[in-house]
N, C-alpha and C. Protein backbone atom coordinates (compact mmCIF):
# COMPACT_ATOMS: atom_id res chain seq x y z
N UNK A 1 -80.17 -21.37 -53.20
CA UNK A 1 -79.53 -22.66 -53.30
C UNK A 1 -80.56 -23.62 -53.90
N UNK A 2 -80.30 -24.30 -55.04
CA UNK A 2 -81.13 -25.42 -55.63
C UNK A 2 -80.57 -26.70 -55.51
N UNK A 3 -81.59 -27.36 -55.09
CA UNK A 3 -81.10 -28.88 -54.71
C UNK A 3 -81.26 -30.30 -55.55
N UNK A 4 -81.14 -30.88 -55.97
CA UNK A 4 -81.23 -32.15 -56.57
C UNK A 4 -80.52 -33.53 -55.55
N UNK A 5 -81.61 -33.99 -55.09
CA UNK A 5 -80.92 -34.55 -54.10
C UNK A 5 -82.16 -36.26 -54.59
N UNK A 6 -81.56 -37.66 -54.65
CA UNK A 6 -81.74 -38.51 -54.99
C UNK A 6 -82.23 -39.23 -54.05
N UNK A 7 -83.13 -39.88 -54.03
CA UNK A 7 -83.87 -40.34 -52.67
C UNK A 7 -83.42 -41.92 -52.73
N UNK A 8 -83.35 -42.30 -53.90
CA UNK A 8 -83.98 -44.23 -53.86
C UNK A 8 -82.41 -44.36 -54.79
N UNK A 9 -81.96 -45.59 -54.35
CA UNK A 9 -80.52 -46.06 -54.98
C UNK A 9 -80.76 -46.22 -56.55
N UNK A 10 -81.88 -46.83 -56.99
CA UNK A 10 -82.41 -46.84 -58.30
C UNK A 10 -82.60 -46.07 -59.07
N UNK A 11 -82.55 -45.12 -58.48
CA UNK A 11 -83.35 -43.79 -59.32
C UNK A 11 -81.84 -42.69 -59.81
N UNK A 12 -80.76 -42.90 -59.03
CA UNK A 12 -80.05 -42.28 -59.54
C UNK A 12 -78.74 -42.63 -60.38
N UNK A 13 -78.15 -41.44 -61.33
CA UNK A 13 -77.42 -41.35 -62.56
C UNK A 13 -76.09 -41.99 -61.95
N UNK A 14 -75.51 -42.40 -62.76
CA UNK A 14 -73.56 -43.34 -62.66
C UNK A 14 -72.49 -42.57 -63.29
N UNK A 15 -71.99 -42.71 -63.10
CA UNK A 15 -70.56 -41.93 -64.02
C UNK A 15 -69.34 -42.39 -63.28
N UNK A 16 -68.43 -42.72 -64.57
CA UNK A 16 -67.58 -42.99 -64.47
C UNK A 16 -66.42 -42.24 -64.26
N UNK A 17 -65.35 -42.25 -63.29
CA UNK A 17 -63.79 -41.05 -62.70
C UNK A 17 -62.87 -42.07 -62.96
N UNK A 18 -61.94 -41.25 -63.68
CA UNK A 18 -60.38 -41.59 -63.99
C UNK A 18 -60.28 -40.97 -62.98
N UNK A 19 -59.05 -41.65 -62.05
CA UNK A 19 -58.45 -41.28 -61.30
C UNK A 19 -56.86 -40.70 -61.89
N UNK A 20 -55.98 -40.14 -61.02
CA UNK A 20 -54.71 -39.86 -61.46
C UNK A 20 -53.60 -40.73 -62.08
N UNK A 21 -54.15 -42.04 -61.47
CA UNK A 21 -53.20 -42.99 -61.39
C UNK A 21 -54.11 -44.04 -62.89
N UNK A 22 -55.36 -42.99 -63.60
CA UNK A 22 -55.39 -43.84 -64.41
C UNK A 22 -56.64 -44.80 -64.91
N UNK A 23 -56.74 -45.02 -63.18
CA UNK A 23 -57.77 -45.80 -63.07
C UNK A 23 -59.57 -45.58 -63.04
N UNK A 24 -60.24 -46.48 -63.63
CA UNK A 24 -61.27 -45.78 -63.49
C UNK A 24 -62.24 -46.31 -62.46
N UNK A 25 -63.43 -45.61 -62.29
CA UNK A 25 -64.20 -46.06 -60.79
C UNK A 25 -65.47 -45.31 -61.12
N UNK A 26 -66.31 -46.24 -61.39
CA UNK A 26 -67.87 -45.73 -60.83
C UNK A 26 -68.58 -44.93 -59.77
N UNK A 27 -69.04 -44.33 -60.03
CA UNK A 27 -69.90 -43.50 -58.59
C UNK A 27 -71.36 -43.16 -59.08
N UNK A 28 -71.95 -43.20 -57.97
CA UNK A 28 -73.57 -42.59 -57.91
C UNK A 28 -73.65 -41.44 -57.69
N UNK A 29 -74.59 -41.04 -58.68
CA UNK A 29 -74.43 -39.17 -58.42
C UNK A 29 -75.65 -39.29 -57.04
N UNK A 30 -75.39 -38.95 -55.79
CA UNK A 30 -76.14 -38.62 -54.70
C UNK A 30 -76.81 -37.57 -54.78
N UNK A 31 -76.30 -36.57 -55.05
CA UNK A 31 -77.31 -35.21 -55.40
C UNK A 31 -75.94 -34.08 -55.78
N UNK A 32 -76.86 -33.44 -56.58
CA UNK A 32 -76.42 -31.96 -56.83
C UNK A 32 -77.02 -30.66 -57.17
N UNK A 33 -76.32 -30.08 -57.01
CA UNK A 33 -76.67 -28.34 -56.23
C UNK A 33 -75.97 -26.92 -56.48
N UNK A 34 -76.49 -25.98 -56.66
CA UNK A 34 -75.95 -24.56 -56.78
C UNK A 34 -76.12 -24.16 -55.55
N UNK A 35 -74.55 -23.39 -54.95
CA UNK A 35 -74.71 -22.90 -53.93
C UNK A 35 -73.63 -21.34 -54.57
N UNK A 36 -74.14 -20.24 -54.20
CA UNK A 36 -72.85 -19.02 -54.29
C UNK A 36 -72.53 -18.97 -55.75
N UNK A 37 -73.62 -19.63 -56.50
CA UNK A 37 -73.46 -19.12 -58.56
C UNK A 37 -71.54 -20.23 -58.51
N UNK A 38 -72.06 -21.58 -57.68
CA UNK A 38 -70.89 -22.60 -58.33
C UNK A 38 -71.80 -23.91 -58.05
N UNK A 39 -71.56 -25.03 -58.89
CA UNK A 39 -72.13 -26.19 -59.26
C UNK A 39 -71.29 -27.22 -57.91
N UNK A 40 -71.94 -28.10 -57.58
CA UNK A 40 -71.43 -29.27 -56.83
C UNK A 40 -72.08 -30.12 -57.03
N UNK A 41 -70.97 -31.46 -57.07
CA UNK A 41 -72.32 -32.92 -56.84
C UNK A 41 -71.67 -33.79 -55.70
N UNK A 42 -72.44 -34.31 -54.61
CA UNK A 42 -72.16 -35.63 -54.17
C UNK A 42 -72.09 -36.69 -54.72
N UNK A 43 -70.52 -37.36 -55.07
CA UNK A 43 -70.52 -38.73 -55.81
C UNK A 43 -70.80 -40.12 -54.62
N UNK A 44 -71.13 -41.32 -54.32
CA UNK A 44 -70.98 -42.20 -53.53
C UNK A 44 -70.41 -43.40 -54.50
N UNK A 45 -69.27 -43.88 -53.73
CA UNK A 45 -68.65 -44.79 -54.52
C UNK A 45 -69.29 -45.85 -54.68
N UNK A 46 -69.95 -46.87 -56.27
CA UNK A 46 -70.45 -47.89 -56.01
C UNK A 46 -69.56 -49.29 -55.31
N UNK A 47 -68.05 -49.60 -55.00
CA UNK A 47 -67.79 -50.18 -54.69
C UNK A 47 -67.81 -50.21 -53.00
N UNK A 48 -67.95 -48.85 -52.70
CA UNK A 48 -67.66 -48.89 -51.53
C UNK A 48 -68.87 -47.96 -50.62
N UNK A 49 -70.00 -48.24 -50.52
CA UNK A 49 -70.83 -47.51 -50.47
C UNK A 49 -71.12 -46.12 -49.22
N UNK A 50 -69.48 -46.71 -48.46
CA UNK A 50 -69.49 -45.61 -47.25
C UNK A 50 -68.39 -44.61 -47.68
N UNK A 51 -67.68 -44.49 -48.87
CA UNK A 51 -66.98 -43.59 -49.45
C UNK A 51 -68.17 -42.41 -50.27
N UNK A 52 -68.16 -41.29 -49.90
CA UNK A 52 -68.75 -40.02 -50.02
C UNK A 52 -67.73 -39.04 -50.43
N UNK A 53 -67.84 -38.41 -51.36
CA UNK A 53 -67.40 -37.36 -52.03
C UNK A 53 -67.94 -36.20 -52.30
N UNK A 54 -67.67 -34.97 -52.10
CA UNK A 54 -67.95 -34.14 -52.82
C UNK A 54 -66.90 -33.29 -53.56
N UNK A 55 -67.53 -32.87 -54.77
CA UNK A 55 -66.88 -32.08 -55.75
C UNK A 55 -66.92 -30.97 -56.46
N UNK A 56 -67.11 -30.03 -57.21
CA UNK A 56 -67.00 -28.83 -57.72
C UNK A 56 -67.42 -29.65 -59.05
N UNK A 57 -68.03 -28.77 -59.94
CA UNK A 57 -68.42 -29.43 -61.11
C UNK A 57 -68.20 -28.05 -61.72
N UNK A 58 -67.21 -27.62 -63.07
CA UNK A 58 -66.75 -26.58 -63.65
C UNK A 58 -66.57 -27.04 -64.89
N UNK A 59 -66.68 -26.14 -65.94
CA UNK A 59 -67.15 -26.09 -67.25
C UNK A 59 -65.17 -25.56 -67.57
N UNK A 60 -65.36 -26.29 -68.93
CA UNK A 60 -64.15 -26.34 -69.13
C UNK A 60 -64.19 -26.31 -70.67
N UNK A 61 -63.40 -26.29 -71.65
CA UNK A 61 -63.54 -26.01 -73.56
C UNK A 61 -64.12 -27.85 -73.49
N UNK A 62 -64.14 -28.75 -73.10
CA UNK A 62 -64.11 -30.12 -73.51
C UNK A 62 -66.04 -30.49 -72.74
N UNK A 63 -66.10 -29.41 -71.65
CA UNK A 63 -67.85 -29.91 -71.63
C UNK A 63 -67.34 -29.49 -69.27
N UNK A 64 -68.05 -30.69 -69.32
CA UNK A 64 -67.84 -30.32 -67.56
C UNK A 64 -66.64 -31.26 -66.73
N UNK A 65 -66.26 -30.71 -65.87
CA UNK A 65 -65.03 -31.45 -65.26
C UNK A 65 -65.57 -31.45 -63.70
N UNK A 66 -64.84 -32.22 -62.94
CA UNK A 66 -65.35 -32.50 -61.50
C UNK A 66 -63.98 -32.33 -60.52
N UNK A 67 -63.70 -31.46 -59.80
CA UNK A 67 -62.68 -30.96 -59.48
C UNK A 67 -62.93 -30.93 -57.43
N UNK A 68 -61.70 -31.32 -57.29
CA UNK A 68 -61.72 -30.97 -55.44
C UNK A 68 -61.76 -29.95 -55.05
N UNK A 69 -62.27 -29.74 -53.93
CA UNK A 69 -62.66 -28.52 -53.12
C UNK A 69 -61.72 -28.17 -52.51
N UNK A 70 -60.71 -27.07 -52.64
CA UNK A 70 -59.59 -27.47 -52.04
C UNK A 70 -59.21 -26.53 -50.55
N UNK A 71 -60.65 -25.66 -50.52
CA UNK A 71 -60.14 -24.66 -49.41
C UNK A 71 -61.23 -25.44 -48.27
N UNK A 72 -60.49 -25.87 -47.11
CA UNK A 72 -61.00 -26.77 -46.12
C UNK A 72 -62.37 -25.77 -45.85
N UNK A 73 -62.28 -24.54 -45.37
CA UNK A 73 -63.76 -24.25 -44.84
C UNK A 73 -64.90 -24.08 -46.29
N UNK A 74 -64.83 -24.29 -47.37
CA UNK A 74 -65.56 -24.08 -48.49
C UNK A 74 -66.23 -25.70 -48.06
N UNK A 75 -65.76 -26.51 -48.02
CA UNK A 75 -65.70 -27.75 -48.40
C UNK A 75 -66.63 -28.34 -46.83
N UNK A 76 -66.37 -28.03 -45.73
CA UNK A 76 -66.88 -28.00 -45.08
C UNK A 76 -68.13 -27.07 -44.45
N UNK A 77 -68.60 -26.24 -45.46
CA UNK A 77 -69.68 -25.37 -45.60
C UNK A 77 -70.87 -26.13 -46.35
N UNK A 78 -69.95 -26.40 -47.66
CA UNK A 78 -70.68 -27.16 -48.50
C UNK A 78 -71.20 -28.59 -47.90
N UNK A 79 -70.34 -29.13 -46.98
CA UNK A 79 -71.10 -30.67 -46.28
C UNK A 79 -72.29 -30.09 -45.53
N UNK A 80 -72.18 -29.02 -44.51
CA UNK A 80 -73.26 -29.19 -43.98
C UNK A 80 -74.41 -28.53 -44.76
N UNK A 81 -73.98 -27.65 -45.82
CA UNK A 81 -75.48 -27.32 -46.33
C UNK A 81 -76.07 -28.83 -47.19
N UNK A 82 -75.49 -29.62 -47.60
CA UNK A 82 -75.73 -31.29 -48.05
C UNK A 82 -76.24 -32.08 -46.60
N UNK A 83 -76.01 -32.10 -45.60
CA UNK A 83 -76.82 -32.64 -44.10
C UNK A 83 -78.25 -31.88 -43.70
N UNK A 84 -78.12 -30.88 -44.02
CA UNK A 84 -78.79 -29.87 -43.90
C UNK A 84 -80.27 -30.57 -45.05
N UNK A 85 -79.82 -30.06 -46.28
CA UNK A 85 -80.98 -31.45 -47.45
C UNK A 85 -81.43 -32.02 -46.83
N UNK A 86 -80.45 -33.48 -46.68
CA UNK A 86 -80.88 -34.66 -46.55
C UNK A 86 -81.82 -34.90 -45.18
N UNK A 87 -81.48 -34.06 -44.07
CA UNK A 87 -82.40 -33.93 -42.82
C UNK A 87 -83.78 -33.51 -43.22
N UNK A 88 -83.87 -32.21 -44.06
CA UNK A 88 -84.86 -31.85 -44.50
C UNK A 88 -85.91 -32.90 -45.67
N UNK A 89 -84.79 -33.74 -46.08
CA UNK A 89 -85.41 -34.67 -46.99
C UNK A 89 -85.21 -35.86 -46.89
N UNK A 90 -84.75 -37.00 -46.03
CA UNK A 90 -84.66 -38.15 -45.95
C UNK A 90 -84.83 -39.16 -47.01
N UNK A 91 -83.87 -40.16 -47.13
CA UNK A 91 -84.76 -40.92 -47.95
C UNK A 91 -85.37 -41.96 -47.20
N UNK A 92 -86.59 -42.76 -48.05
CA UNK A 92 -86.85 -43.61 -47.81
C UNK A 92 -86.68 -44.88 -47.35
């Protein structure tokens, strides 16, 4: 498992999500990671800074796409190996 995990609010990358409905919304990439030969990133919403996401990041003909996790125990495997990091690595 390789980690990329962002310590300082400054230091990390933005990107912008269309939502379904259209809309678009900023997020902080929190960290991301290979776990099981598949990509994930933690997004944190900049408007809302206690909204936490995680996502699947999959390659697609157009470049990379960011997709939901949709099988509850995958998704909840994947949080705690992300608690798991951040214990091991705190930020500042």
């Amino acid at each position: 498992m390789r980690w990329l995990v962002m310590n300082s609010f400054d230091q990390r990358d933005y990107i912008t999500v269309e939502d379904e409905d259209g809309i678009e919304k900023q997020f902080a990439v929190e960290a991301l990671f290979n776990m099981e030969n598949k990509n994930y990133a933690f997004l944190r919403s900049v408007n809302n800074k206690n909204d936490l996401f995680v996502m699947a990041v999959e390659d697609d003909e157009d470049g990379q796409v960011l997709t939901k996790i949709k099988d509850q125990q995958k998704r909840e495997m994947v949080l705690d190996a992300y608690q798991i990091a951040v214990q091991c690595n705190p930020a500042e």
